[in-house]
Protein backbone atom coordinates (compact mmCIF):
# COMPACT_ATOMS: atom_id res chain seq x y z
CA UNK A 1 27.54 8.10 -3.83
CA UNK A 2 27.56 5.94 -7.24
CA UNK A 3 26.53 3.02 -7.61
CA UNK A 4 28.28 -0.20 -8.53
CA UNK A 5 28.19 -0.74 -12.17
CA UNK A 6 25.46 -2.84 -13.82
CA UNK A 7 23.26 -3.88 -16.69
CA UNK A 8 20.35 -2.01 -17.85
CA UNK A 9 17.64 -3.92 -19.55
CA UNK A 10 14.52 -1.66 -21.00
CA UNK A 11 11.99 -4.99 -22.10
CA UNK A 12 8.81 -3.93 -23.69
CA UNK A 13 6.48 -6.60 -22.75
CA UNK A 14 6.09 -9.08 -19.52
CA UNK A 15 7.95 -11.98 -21.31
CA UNK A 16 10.81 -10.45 -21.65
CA UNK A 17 10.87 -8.90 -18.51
CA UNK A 18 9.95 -12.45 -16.77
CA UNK A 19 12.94 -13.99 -19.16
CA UNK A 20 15.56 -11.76 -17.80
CA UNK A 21 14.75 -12.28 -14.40
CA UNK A 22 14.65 -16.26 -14.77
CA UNK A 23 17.82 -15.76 -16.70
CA UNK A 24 19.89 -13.66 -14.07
CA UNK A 25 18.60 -14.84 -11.05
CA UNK A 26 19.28 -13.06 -7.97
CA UNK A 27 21.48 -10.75 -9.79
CA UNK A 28 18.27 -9.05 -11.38
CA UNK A 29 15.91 -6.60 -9.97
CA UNK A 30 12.48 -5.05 -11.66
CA UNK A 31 12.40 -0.86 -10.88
CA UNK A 32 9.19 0.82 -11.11
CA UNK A 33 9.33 4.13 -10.27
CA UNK A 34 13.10 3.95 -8.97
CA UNK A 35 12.16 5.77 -5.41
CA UNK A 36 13.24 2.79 -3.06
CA UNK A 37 16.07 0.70 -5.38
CA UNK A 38 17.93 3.75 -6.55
CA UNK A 39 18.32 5.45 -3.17
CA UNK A 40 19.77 2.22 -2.06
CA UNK A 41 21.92 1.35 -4.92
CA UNK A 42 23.56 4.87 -4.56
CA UNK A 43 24.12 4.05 -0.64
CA UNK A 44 25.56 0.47 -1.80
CA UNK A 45 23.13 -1.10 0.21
CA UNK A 46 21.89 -3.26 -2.62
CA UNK A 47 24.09 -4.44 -5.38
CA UNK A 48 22.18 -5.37 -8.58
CA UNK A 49 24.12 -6.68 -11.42
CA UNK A 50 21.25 -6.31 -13.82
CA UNK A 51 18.46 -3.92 -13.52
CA UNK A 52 14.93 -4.54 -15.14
CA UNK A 53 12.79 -1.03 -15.91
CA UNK A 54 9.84 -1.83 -16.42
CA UNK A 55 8.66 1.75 -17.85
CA UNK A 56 8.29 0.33 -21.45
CA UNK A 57 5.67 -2.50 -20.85
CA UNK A 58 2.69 -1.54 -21.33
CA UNK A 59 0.28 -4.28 -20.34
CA UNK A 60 1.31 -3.45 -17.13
CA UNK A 61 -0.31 0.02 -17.13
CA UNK A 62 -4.11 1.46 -16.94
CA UNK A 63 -6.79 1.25 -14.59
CA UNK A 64 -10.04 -0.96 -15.11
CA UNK A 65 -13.12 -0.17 -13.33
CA UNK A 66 -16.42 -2.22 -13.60
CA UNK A 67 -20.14 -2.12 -11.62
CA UNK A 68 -18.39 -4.54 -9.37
CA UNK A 69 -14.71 -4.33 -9.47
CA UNK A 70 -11.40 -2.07 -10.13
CA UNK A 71 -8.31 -3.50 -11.65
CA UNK A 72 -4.90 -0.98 -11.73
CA UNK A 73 -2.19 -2.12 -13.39
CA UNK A 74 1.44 -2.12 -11.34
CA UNK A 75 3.16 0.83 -13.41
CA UNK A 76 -0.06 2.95 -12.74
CA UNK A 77 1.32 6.47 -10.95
CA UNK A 78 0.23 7.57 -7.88
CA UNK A 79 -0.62 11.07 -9.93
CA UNK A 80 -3.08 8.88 -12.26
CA UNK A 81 -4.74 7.74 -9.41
CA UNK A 82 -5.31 11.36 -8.23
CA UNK A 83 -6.62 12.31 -11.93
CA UNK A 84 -8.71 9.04 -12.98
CA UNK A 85 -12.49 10.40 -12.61
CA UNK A 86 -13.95 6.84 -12.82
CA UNK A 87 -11.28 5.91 -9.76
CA UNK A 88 -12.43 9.06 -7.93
CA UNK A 89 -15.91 7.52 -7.57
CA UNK A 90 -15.57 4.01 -7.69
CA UNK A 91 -13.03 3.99 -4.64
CA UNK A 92 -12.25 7.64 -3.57
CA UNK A 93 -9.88 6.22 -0.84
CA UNK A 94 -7.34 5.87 -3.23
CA UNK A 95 -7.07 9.50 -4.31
CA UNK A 96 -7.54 10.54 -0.56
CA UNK A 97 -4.72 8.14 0.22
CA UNK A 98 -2.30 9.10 -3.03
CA UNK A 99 -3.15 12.88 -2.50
CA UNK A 100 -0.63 12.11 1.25
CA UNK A 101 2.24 10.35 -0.26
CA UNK A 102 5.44 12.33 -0.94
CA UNK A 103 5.13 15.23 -2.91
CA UNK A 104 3.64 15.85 -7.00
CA UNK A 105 7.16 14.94 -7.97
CA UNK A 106 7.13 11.65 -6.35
CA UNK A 107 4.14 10.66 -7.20
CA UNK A 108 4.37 11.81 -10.95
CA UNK A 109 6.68 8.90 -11.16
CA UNK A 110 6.24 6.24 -8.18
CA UNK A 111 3.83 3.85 -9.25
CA UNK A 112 1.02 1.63 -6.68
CA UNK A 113 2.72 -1.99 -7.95
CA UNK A 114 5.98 -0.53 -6.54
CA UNK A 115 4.79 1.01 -3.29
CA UNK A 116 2.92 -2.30 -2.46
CA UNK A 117 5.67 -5.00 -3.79
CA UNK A 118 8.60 -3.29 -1.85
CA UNK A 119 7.80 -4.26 1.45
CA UNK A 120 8.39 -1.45 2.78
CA UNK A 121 6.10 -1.04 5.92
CA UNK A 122 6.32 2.39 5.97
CA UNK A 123 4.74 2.77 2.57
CA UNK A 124 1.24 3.69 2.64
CA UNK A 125 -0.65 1.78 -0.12
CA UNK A 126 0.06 -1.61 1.67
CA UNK A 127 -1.78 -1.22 4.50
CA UNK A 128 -4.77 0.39 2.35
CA UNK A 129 -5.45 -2.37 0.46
CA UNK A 130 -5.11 -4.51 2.96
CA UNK A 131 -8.27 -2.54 4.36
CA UNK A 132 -9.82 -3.05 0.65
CA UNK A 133 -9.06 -7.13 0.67
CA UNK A 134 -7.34 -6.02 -2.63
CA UNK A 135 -5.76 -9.28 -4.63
CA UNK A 136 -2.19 -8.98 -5.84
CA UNK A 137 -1.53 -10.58 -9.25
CA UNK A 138 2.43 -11.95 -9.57
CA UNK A 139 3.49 -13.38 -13.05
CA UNK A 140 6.56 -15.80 -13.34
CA UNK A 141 8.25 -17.91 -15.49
CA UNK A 142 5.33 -20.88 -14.26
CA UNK A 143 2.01 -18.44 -15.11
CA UNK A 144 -0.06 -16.24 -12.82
CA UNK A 145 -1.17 -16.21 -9.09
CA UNK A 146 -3.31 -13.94 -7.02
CA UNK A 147 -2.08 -13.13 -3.56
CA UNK A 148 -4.42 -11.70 -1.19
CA UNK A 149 -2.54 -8.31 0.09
CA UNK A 150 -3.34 -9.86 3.34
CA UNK A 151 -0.83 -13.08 3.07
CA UNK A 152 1.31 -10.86 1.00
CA UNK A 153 3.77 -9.39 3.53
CA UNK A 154 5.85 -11.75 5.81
CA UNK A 155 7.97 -8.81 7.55
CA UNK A 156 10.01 -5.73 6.86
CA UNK A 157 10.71 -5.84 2.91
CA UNK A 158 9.95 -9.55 2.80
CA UNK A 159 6.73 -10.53 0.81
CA UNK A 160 5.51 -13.31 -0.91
CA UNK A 161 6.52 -12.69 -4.51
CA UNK A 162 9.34 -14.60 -5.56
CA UNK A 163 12.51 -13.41 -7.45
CA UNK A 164 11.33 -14.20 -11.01
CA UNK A 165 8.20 -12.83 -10.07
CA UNK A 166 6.74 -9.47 -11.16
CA UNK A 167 3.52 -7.96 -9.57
CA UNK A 168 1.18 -6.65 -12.50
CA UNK A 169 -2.22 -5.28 -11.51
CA UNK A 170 -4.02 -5.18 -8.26
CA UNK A 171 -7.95 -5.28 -7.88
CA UNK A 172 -10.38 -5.23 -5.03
CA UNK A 173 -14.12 -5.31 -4.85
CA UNK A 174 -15.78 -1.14 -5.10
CA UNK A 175 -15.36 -0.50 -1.70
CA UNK A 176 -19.46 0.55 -0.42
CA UNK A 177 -20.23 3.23 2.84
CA UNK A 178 -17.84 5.62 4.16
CA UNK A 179 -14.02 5.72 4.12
CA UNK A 180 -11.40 7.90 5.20
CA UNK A 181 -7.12 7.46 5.52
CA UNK A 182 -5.50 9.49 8.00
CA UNK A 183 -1.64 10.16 8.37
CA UNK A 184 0.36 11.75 10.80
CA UNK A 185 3.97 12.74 9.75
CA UNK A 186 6.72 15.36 10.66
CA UNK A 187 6.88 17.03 7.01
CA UNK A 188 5.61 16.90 3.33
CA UNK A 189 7.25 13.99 1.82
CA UNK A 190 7.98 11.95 4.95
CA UNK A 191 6.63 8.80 5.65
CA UNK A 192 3.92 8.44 8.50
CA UNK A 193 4.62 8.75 11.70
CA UNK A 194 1.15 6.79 12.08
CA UNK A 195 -1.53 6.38 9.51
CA UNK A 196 -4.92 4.73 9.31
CA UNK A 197 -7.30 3.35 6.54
CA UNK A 198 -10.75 2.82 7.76
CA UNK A 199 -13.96 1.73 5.47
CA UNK A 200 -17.36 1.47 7.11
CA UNK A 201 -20.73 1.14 5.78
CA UNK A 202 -24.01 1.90 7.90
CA UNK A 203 -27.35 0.45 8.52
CA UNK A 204 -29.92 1.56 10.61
CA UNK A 205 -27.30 4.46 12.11
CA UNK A 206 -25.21 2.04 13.33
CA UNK A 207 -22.27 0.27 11.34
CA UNK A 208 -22.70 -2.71 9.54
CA UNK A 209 -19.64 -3.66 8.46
CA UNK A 210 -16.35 -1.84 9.48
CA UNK A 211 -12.33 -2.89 7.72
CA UNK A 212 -9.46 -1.35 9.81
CA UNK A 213 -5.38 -1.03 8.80
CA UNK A 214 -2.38 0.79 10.14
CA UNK A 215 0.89 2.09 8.47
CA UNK A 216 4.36 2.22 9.63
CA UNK A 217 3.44 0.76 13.01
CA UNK A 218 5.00 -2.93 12.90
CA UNK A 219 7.47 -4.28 9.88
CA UNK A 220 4.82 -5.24 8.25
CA UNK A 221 0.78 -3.31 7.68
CA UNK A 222 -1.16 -4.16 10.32
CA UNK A 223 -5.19 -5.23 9.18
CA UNK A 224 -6.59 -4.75 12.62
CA UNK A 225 -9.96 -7.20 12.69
CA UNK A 226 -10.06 -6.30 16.76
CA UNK A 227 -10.62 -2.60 15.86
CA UNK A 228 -13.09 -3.26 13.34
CA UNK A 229 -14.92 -6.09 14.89
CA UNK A 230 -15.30 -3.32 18.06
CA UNK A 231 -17.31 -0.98 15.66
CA UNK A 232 -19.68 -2.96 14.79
CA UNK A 233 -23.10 -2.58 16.07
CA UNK A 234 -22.48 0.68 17.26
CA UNK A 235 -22.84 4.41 16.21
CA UNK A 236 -19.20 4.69 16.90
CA UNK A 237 -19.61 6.82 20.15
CA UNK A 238 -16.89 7.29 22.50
CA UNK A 239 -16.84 4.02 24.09
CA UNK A 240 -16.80 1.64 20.73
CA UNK A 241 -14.16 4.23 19.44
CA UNK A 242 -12.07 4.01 22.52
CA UNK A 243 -12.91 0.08 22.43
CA UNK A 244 -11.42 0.30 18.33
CA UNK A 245 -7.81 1.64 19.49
CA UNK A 246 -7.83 -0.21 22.81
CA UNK A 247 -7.82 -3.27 20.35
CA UNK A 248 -5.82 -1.91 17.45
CA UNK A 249 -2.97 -0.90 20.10
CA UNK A 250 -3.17 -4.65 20.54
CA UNK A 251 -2.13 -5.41 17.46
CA UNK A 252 0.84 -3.36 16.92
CA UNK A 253 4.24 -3.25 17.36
CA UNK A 254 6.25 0.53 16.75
CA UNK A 255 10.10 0.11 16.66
CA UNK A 256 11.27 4.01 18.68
CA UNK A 257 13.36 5.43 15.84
CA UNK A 258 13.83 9.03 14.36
CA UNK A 259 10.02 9.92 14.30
CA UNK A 260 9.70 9.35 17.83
CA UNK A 261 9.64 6.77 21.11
CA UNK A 262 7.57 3.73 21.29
CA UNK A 263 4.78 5.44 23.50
CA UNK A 264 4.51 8.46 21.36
CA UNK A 265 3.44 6.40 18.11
CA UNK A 266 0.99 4.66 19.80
CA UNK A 267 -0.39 7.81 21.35
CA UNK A 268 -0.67 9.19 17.64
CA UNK A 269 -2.19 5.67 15.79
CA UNK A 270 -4.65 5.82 18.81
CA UNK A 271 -5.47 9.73 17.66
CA UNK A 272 -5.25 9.16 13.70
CA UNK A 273 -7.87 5.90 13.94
CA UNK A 274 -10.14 8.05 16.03
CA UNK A 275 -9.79 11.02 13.15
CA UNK A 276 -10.29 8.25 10.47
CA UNK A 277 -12.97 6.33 11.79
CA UNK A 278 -15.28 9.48 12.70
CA UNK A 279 -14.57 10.39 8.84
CA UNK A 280 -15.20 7.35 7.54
CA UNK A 281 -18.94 7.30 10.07
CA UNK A 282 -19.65 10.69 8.78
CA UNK A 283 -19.20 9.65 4.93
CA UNK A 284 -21.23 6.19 5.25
């Protein structure tokens, strides 16, 4: 189908952007990469009188990474997260995660600030950096905020960035010890049937500190505390795994739809978390 007609803006800075979305109101929405808004706009099941690109602005691109900290800027790819060496070893759960979305094609153009802005619960960088604590910075038309990622999602597509709000960079703390994400799904390019981020780090052969989330289980990411409080203490044998999914089964809520019945999702988040969190023990 085609969509109804609208207004293209191409700003080439934030202001600009920010001032056509205080200007327009409801009617305006900011496209990043264009995989979510355009599919929808084609089906007519979102009617956008102005659209903002936000492929020109610069500021809101690169990736920053310090002895401490990484910063990646909204209109970052998912392909220059797979390429970026000092990424690749400052958080390497990032290109293991990227490397699982979609196809090269997709991710040559789909950007992080998009997958994590949409709301979309089966995207898979939401739950991820929930896992990393990762802090989402939204500009508006009253100056900048940081959202935890967190607080950031209220429910299927609803988060807490406002309509003359844009989402420029996220950053989290280097993530230390092991890591691994895990996905389940029926074909290349499909979202997860069930996925799992898991980041542990070790002491003494048992773990130390453990940070557990889940994808496309409930209509929103689920950051499972349960799961990772069960790990530790423990050298993650069969009983503190079993002990992890027992509690993260807790936690979420799969809707049955075209990837399968209620039971079978939670049968495969129960098998990806145990595939993730011996990866993530074996890397720490």
């Amino acid at each position: 189908m085609i969509p109804p007609a609208f207004e293209y803006h191409r700003p080439t800075d934030l202001a600009s952007a920010i001032g056509i979305l205080t200007e327009h109101g409801d009617e305006a929405r900011v496209i990043a990469g264009g995989h979510s808004l355009i599919p929808m706009m084609k089906l007519r099941m979102a009617e956008i009188g102005h659209l903002v690109d936000l492929q020109s602005v610069a500021e809101l691109r690169g990736i920053t990474v310090t002895a401490d900290r990484v910063t990646i800027g909204a209109m970052t790819t998912q392909a220059e997260l797979i390429t970026h060496d000092g990424l690749a070893e400052a958080a390497p759960i990032l290109r293991e995660a990227a490397l699982q979305i979609a196809d090269p094609q997709v991710r040559y153009m789909g950007t992080v600030g998009g997958n994590v802005a949409n709301g979309d619960p089966g995207n898979d960088m939401p739950g991820l950096m929930q896992c990393l604590d990762a802090q989402f910075t939204l500009v508006g038309p009253d100056g900048s905020r940081d959202v935890a990622a967190r607080d950031f999602y209220h429910s299927a597509y609803a988060t807490e960035r406002a309509d003359d709000e844009i989402l420029t960079a996220i950053s989290f703390a280097r993530p230390k010890g092991g890591y691994a994400y895990e996905k389940q799904k029926r074909k290349i390019g499909d979202y997860a049937t069930a996925a799992a981020a898991v980041l542990i780090t070790k002491e003494g052969g048992k773990v130390a500190t453990a940070s557990v989330a889940m994808t496309n289980l409930s209509d929103t990411p689920i950051r499972s505390d349960a799961a990772a409080e069960a790990l530790v203490g423990t050298a993650c044998d069969d009983a503190a795994v079993k002990a992890a999914i027992a509690a993260m089964l807790g936690d979420i809520d799969p809707q049955q739809d075209n990837r399968g019945p209620i039971e079978f999702k939670r049968h495969v988040a129960g098998i990806i978390l145990a595939r993730a969190i011996a990866r993530a023990f074996s890397r720490a």
